[in-house]
C-alpha atoms as a PDB file:
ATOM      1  CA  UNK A   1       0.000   0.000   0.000  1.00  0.00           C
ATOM      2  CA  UNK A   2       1.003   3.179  -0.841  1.00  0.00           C
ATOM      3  CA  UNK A   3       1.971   5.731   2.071  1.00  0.00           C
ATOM      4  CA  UNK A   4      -0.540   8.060   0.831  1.00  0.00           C
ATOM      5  CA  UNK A   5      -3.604   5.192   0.951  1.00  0.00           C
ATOM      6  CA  UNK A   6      -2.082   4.194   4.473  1.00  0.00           C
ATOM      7  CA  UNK A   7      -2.358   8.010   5.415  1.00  0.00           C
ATOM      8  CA  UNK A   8      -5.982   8.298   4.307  1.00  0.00           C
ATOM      9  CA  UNK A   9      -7.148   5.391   5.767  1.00  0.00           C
ATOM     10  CA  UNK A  10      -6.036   6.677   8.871  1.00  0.00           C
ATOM     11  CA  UNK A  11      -7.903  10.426   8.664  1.00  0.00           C
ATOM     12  CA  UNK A  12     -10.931   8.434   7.540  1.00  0.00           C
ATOM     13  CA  UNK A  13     -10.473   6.478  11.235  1.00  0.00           C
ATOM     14  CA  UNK A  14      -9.751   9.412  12.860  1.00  0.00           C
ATOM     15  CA  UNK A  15     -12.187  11.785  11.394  1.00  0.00           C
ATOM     16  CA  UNK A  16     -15.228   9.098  13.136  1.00  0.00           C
ATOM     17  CA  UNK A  17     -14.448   9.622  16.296  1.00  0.00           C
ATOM     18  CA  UNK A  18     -14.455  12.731  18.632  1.00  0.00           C
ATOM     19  CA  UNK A  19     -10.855  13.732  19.010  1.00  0.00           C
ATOM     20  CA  UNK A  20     -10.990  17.154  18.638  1.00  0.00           C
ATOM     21  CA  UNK A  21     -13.200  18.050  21.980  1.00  0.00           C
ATOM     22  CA  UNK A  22     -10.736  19.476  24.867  1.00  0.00           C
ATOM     23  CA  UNK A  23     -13.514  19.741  27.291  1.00  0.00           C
ATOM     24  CA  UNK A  24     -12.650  16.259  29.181  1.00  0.00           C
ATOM     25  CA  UNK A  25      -9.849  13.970  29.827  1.00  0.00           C
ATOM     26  CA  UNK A  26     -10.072  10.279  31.391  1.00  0.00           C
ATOM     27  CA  UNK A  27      -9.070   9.771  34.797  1.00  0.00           C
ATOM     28  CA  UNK A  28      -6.794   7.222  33.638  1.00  0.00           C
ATOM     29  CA  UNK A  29      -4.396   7.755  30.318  1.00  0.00           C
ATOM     30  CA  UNK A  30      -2.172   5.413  28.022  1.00  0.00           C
ATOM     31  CA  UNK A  31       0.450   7.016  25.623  1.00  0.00           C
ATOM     32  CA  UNK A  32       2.299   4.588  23.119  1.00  0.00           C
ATOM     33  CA  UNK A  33       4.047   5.697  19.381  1.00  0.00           C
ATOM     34  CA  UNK A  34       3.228   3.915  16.393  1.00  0.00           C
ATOM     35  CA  UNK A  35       4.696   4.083  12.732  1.00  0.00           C
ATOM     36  CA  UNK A  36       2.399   5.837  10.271  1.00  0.00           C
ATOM     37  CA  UNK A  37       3.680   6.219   6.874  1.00  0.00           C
ATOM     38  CA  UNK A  38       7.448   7.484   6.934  1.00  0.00           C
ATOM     39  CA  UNK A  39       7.108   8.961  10.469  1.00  0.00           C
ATOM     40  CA  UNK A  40       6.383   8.108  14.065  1.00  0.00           C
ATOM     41  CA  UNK A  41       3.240   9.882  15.605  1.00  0.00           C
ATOM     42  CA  UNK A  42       1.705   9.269  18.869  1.00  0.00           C
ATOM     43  CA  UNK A  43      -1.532   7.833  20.392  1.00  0.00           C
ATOM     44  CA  UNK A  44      -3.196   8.107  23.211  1.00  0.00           C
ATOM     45  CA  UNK A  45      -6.139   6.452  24.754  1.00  0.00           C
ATOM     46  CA  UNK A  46      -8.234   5.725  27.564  1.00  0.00           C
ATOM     47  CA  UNK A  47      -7.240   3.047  30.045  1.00  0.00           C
ATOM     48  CA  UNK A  48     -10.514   2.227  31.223  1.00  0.00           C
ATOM     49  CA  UNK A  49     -12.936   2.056  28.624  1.00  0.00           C
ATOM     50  CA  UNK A  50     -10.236   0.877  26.000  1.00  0.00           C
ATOM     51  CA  UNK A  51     -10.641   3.530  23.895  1.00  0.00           C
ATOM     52  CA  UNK A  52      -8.457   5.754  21.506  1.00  0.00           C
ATOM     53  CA  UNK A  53      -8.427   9.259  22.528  1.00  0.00           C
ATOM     54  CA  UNK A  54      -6.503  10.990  20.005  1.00  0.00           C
ATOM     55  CA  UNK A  55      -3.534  10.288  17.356  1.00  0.00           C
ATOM     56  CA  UNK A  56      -1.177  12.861  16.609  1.00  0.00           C
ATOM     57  CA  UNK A  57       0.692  13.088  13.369  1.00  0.00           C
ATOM     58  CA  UNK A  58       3.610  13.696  15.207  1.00  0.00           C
ATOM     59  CA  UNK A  59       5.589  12.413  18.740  1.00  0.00           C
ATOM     60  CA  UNK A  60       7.496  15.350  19.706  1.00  0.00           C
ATOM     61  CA  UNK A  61       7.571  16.696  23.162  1.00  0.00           C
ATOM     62  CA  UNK A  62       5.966  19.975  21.425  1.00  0.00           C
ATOM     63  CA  UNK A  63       3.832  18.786  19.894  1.00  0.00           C
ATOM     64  CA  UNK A  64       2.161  16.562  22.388  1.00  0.00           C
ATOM     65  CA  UNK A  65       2.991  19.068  25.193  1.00  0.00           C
ATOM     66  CA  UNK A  66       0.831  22.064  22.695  1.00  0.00           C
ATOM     67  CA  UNK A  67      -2.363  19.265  22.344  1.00  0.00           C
ATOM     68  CA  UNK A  68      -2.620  18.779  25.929  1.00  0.00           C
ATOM     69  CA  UNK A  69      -2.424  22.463  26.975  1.00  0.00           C
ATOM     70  CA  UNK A  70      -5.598  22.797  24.600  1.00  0.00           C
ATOM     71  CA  UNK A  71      -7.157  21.061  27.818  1.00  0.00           C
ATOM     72  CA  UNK A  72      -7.929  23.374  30.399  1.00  0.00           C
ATOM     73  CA  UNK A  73      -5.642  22.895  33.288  1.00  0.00           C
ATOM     74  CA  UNK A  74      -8.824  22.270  35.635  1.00  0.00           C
ATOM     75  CA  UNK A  75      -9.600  19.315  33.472  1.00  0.00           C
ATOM     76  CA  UNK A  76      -5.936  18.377  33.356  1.00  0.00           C
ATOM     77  CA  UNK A  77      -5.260  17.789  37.062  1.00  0.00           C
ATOM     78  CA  UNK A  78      -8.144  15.515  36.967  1.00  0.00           C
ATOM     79  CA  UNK A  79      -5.882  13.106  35.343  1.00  0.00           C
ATOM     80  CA  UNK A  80      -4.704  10.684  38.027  1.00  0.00           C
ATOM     81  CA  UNK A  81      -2.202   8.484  35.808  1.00  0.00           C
ATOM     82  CA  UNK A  82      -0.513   8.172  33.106  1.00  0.00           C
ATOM     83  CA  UNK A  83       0.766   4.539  31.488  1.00  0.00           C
ATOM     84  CA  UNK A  84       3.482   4.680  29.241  1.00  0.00           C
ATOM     85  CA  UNK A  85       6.870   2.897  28.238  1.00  0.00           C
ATOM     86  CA  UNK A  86      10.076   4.267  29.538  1.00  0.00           C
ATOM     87  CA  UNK A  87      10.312   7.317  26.857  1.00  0.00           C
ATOM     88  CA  UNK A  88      12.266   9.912  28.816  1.00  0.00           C
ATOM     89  CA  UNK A  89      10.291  12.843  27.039  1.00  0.00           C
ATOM     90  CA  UNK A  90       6.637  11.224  27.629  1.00  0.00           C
ATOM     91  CA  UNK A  91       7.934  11.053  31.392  1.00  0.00           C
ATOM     92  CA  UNK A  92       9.330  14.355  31.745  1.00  0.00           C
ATOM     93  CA  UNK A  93       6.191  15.925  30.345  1.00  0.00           C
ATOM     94  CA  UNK A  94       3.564  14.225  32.615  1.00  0.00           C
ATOM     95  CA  UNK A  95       4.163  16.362  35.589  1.00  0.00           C
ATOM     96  CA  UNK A  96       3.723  19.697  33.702  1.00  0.00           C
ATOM     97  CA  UNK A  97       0.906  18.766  31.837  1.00  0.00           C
ATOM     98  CA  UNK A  98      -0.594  16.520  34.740  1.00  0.00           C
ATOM     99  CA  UNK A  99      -0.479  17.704  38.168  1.00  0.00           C
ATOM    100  CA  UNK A 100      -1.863  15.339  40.026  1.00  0.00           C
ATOM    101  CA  UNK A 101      -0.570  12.216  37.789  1.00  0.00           C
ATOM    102  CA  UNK A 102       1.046   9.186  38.662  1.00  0.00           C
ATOM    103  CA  UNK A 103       3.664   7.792  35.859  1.00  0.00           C
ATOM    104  CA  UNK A 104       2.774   3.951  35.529  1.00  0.00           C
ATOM    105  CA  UNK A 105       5.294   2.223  33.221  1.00  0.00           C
ATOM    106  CA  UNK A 106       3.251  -0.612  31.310  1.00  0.00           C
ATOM    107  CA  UNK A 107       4.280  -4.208  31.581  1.00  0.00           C
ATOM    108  CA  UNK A 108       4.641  -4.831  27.861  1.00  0.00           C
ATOM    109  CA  UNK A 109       7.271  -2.409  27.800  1.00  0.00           C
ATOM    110  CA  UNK A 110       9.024  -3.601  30.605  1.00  0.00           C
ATOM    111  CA  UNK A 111       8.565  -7.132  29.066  1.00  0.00           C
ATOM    112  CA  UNK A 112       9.621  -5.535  26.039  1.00  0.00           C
ATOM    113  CA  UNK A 113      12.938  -3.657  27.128  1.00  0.00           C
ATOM    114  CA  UNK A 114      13.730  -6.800  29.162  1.00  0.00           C
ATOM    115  CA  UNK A 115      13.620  -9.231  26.177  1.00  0.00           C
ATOM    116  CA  UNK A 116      15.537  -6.567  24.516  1.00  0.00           C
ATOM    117  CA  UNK A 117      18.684  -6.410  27.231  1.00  0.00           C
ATOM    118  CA  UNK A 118      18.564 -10.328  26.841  1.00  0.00           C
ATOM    119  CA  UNK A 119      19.054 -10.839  23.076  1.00  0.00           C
ATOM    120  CA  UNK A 120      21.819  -8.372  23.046  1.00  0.00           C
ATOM    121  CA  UNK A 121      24.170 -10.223  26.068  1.00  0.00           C
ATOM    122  CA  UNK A 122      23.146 -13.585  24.293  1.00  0.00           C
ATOM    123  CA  UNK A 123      24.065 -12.493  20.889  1.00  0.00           C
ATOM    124  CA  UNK A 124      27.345 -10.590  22.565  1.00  0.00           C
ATOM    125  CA  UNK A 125      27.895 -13.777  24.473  1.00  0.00           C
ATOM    126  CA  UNK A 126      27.550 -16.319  21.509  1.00  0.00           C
ATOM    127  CA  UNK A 127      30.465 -13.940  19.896  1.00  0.00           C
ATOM    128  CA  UNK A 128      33.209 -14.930  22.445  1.00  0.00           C
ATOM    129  CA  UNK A 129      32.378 -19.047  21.981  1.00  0.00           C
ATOM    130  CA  UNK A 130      34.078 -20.625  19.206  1.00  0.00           C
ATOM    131  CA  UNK A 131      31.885 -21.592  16.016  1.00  0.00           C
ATOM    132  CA  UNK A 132      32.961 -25.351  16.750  1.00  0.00           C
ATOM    133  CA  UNK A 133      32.019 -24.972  20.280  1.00  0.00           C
ATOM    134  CA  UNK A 134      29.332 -27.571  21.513  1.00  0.00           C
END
């Protein structure tokens, strides 16, 4: 598929659902990245119903940091946490857009990162053994 089809098939997702209201924010937030077309943007959803919230055509600490002040701060601090993976910039934003959040680092990440760390001392392990090596 072309990037362009991917692209449109996206805003024709996006433009069904309400993600352009700033009047209300979930008690309970989820931010993740995702690969659309030739860039990364950034999602964000609602932990307790399971629902998308918004996408953003972009990941930046900006540009997420400029959507969320949309929100009035009163409707902000009603935000009580935020899950996310271990993305130093989504972290460092949370307590200036959130107030009154709690970071909660997601287990699939952690899982994730983990799995990660592993593959590399295995594969920098199996380096030092001899091809012959039993």
């Amino acid at each position: 598929m072309a990037d362009k089809t991917v692209q449109r098939i996206i805003d024709e997702e996006a433009s069904k659902h309400n993600y352009h209201q700033q009047t209300w924010l979930p008690q309970h937030l989820a931010f993740d990245e995702f690969r659309a077309t030739n860039q990364m943007s950034f999602i964000w959803g609602d932990s307790d119903r399971h629902e998308i919230g918004g996408i953003l055509p972009a990941r930046t600490a900006y540009a997420i940091k400029r959507y969320f002040e949309g929100f009035p701060l009163k409707v902000r601090k009603q935000v009580r946490t935020v899950s996310l993976d271990l993305n130093a910039g989504y972290i460092n934003l949370i307590p200036q857009l959130f107030p009154n959040a709690k970071v909660v680092v997601d287990r699939f990440h952690i899982v994730q990162m983990v799995s990660t760390a592993l593959n590399m001392v295995r594969g920098q392990v199996m380096k030092t053994v001899p091809k012959r090596s039993k």
